[in-house]
Protein backbone atom coordinates (compact mmCIF):
# COMPACT_ATOMS: atom_id res chain seq x y z
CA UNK A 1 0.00 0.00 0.00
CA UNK A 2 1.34 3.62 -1.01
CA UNK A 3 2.06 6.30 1.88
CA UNK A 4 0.09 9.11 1.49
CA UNK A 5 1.02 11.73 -0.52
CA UNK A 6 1.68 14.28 2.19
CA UNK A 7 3.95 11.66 3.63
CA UNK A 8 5.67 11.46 0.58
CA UNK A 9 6.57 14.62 0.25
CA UNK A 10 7.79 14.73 4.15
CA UNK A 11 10.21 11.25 3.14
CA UNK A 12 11.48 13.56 0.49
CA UNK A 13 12.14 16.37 3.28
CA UNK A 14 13.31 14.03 5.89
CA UNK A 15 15.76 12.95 3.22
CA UNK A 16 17.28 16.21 2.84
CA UNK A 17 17.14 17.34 6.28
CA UNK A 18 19.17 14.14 7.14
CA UNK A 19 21.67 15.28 4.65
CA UNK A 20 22.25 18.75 5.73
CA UNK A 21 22.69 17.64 9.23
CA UNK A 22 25.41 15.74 7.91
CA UNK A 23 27.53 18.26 6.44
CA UNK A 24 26.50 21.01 9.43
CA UNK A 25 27.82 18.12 11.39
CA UNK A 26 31.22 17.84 10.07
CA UNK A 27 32.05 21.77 11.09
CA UNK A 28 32.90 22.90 14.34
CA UNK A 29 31.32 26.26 13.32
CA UNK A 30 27.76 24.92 13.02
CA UNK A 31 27.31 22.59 16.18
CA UNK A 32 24.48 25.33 16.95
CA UNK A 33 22.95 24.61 13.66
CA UNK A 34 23.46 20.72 13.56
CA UNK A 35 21.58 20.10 16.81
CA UNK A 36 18.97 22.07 16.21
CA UNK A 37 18.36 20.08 12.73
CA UNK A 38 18.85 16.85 14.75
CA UNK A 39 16.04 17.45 16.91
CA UNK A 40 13.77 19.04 14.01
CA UNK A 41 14.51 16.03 11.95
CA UNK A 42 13.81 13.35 15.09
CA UNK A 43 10.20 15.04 15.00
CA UNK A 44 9.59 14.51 11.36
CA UNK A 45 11.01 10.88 11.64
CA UNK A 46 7.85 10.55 14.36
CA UNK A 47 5.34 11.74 12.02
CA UNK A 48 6.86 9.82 9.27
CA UNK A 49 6.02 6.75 11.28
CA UNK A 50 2.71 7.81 11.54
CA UNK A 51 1.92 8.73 8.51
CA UNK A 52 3.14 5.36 6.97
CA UNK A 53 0.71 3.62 9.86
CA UNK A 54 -2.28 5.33 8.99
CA UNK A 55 -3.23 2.76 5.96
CA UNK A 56 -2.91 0.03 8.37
CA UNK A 57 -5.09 1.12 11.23
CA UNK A 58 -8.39 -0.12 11.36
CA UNK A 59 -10.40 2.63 12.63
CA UNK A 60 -12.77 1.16 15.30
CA UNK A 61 -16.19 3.02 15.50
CA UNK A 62 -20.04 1.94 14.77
CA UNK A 63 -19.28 -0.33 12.46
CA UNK A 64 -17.18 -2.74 14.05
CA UNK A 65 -19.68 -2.93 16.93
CA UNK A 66 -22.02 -4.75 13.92
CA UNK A 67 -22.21 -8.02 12.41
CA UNK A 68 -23.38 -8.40 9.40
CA UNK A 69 -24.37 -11.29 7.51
CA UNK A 70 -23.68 -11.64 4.02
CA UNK A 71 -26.36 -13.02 1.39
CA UNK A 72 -23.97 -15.63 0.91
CA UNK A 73 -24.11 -16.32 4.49
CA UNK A 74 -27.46 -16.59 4.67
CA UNK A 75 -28.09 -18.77 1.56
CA UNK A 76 -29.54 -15.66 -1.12
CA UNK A 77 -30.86 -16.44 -4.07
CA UNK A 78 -28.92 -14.73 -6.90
CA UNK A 79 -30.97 -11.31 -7.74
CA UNK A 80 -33.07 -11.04 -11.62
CA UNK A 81 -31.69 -7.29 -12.07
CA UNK A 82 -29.59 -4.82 -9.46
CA UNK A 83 -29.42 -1.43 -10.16
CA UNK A 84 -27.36 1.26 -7.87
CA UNK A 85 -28.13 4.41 -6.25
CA UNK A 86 -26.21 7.28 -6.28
CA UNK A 87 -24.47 7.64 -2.25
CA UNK A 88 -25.09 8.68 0.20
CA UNK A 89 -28.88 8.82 0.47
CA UNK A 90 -31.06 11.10 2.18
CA UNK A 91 -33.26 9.03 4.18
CA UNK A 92 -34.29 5.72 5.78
CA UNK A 93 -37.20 4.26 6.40
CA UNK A 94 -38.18 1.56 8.81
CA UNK A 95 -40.05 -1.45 8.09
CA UNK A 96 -41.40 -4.61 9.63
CA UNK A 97 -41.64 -7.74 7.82
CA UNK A 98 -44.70 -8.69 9.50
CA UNK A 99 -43.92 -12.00 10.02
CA UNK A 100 -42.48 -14.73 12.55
CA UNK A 101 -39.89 -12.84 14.61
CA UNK A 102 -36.53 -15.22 15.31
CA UNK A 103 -33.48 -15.20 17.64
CA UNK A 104 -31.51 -17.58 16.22
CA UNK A 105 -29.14 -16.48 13.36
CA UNK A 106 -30.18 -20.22 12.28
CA UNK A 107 -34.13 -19.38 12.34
CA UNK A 108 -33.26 -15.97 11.04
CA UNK A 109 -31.59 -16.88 8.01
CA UNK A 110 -34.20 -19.07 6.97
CA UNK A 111 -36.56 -16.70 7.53
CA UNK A 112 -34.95 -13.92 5.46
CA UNK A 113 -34.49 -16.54 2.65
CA UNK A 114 -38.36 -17.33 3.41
CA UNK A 115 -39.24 -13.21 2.67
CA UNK A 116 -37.06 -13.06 -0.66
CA UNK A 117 -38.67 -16.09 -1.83
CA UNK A 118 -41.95 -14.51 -1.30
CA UNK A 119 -40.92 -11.36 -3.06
CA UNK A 120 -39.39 -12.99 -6.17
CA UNK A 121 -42.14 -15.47 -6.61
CA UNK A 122 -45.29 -13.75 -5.66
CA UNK A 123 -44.60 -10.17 -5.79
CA UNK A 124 -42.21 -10.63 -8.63
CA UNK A 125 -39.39 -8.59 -7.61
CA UNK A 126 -36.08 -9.13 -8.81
CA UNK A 127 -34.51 -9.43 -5.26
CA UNK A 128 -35.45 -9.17 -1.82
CA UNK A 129 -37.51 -5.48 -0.88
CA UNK A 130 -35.15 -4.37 1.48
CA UNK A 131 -31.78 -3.14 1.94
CA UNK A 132 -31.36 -4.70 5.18
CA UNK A 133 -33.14 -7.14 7.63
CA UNK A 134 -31.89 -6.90 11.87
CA UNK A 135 -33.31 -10.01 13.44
CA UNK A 136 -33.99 -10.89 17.02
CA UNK A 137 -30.50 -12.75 17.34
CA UNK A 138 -28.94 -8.62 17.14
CA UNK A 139 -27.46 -9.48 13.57
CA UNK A 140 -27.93 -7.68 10.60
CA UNK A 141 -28.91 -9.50 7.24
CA UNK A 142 -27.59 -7.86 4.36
CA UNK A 143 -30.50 -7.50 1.45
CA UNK A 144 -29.75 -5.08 -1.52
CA UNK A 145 -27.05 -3.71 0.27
CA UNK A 146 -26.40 -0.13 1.21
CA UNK A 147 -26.16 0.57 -2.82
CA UNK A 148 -29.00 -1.28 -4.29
CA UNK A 149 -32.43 0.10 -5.43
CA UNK A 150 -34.53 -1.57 -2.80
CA UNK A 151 -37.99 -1.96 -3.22
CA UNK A 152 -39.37 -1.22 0.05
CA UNK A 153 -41.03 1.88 0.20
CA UNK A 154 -43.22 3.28 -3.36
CA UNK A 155 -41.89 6.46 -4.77
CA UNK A 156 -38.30 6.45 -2.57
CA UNK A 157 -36.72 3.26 -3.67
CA UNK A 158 -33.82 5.43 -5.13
CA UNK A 159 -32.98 7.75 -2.55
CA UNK A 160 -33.51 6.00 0.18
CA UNK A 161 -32.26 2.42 2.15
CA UNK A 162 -35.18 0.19 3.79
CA UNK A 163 -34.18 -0.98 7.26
CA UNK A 164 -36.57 -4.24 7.86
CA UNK A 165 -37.07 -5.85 11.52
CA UNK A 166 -37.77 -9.27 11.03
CA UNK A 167 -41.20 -9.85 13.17
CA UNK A 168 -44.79 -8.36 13.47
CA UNK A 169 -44.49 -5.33 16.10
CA UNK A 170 -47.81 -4.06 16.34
CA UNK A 171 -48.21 -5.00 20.06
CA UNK A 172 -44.41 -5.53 21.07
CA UNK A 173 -41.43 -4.34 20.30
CA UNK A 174 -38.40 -5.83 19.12
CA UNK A 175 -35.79 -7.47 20.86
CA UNK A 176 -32.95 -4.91 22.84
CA UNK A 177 -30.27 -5.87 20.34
CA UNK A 178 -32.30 -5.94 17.43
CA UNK A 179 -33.25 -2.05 18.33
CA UNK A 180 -29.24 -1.47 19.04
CA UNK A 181 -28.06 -2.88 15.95
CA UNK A 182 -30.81 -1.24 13.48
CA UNK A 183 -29.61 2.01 15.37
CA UNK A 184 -26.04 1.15 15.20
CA UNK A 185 -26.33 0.17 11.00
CA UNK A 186 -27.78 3.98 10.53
CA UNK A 187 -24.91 5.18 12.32
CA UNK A 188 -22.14 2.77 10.16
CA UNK A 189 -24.01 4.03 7.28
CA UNK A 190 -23.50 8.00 8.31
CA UNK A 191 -19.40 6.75 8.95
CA UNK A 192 -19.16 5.28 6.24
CA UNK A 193 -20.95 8.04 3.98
CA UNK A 194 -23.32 5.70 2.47
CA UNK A 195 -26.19 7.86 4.66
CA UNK A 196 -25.86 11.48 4.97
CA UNK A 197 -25.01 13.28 8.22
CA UNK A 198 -28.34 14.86 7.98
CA UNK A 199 -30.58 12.13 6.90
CA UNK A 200 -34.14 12.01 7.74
CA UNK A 201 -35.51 9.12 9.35
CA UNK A 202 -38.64 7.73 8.39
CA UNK A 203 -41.27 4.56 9.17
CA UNK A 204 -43.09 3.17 6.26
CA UNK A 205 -46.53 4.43 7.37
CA UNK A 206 -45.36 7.70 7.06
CA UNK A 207 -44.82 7.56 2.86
CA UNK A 208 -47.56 4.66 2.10
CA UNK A 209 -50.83 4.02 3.48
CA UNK A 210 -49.66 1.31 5.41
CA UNK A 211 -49.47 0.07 9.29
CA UNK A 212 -45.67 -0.77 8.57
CA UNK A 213 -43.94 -1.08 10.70
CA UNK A 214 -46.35 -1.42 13.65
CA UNK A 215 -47.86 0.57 16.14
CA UNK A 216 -45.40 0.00 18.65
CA UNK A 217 -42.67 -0.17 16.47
CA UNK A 218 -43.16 3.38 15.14
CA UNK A 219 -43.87 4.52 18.69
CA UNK A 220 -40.24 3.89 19.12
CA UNK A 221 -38.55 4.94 16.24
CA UNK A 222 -39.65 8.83 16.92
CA UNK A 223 -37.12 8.10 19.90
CA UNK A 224 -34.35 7.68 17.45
CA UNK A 225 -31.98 9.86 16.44
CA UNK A 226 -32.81 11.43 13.20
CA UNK A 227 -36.65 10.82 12.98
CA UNK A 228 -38.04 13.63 10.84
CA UNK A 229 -42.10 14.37 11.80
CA UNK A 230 -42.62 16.05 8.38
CA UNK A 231 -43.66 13.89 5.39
CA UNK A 232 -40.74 12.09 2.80
């Protein structure tokens, strides 16, 4: 991997700075001078260092508090057509799946394969609706991805990512880590610039005439950072 180019250019002042010292070195006249570049150029060796470690530091933050499961982890089917967004998008809207919840990452895969089957083969989709799926088990299930045209919510497919909990929440909500990692994906997505800083956060019921995604559900998203009370 290449240094960066302002590191470069410090390598190529280092370099010099290494050779002055040298010569100021070798007369009596300039032991002033000579020590003073010895110490300047110990300093620039430091941020050398750094600046040579930077491409190899993994920079912890939300997304390394996630896991997220591939579609080849979970057993997806291969998609009909993809088509790509332009990043990062604008806002995100919750869903509910409206169907068994699980807690396994076992009973959760098969029940993500369960929904794309159902939207290939009786809606007709080319993929899976949703961008992503969190299940009880606190994993995340990667659908269309954080680039893919979803279809999730009518008329903001393209601008938008649909964040699915996998379970009917009308009358409960879902599971504490399913609520941390859905919050905790929104927040990879800001650090990752796939989601703007100021996004707008959404439920499905507020775009489509819809009870998606349930009454106690979207009681809790207005908690969440980034909920927007105007309309999409």
């Amino acid at each position: 991997m290449n240094a960066p180019r302002s590191c470069s250019a410090v390598l190529y002042i280092y370099s010099n700075v290494i050779y002055i010292s040298k010569q100021a070195a070798s007369s009596q006249n300039n032991c002033l001078i000579s020590w003073i570049l010895f110490q300047q150029m110990n300093k620039m060796m430091l941020f050398v260092v750094l600046c040579l470690m930077v491409p190899f530091v993994e920079v912890s933050g939300w997304c390394s508090s996630i896991n997220i499961i591939s579609r080849a982890e979970w057993g997806a089917r291969y998609p009909r057509r993809t088509s790509y967004m332009s990043l990062p998008v604008s806002k995100v809207f919750i869903h509910h799946t409206a169907t068994s919840s699980c807690s396994t990452s076992r009973t959760c895969s098969a029940r993500v394969r369960s929904i794309q089957n159902y939207h290939m083969n009786s809606r007709r989709w080319n993929d899976i609706g949703y961008n992503f799926l969190v299940g009880g088990d606190g994993n995340v299930y990667e659908g269309r991805g954080w680039s893919g045209v979803g279809a999730h919510t009518a008329n903001h497919n393209s601008v938008s990512l649909g964040v699915a909990m996998i379970g009917n929440y009308m009358n409960d909500l879902p599971s504490s880590d399913a609520i941390r990692a859905a919050k905790e994906l929104i927040e990879c997505g800001v650090e990752r610039s796939k989601i703007s800083t100021f996004y707008d956060l959404f439920g499905h019921r507020d775009a489509s005439q819809t009870t998606c995604p349930g009454d106690e559900l979207y009681d809790e998203i207005q908690s969440w950072p980034g909920y927007s009370y105007g309309h999409p």
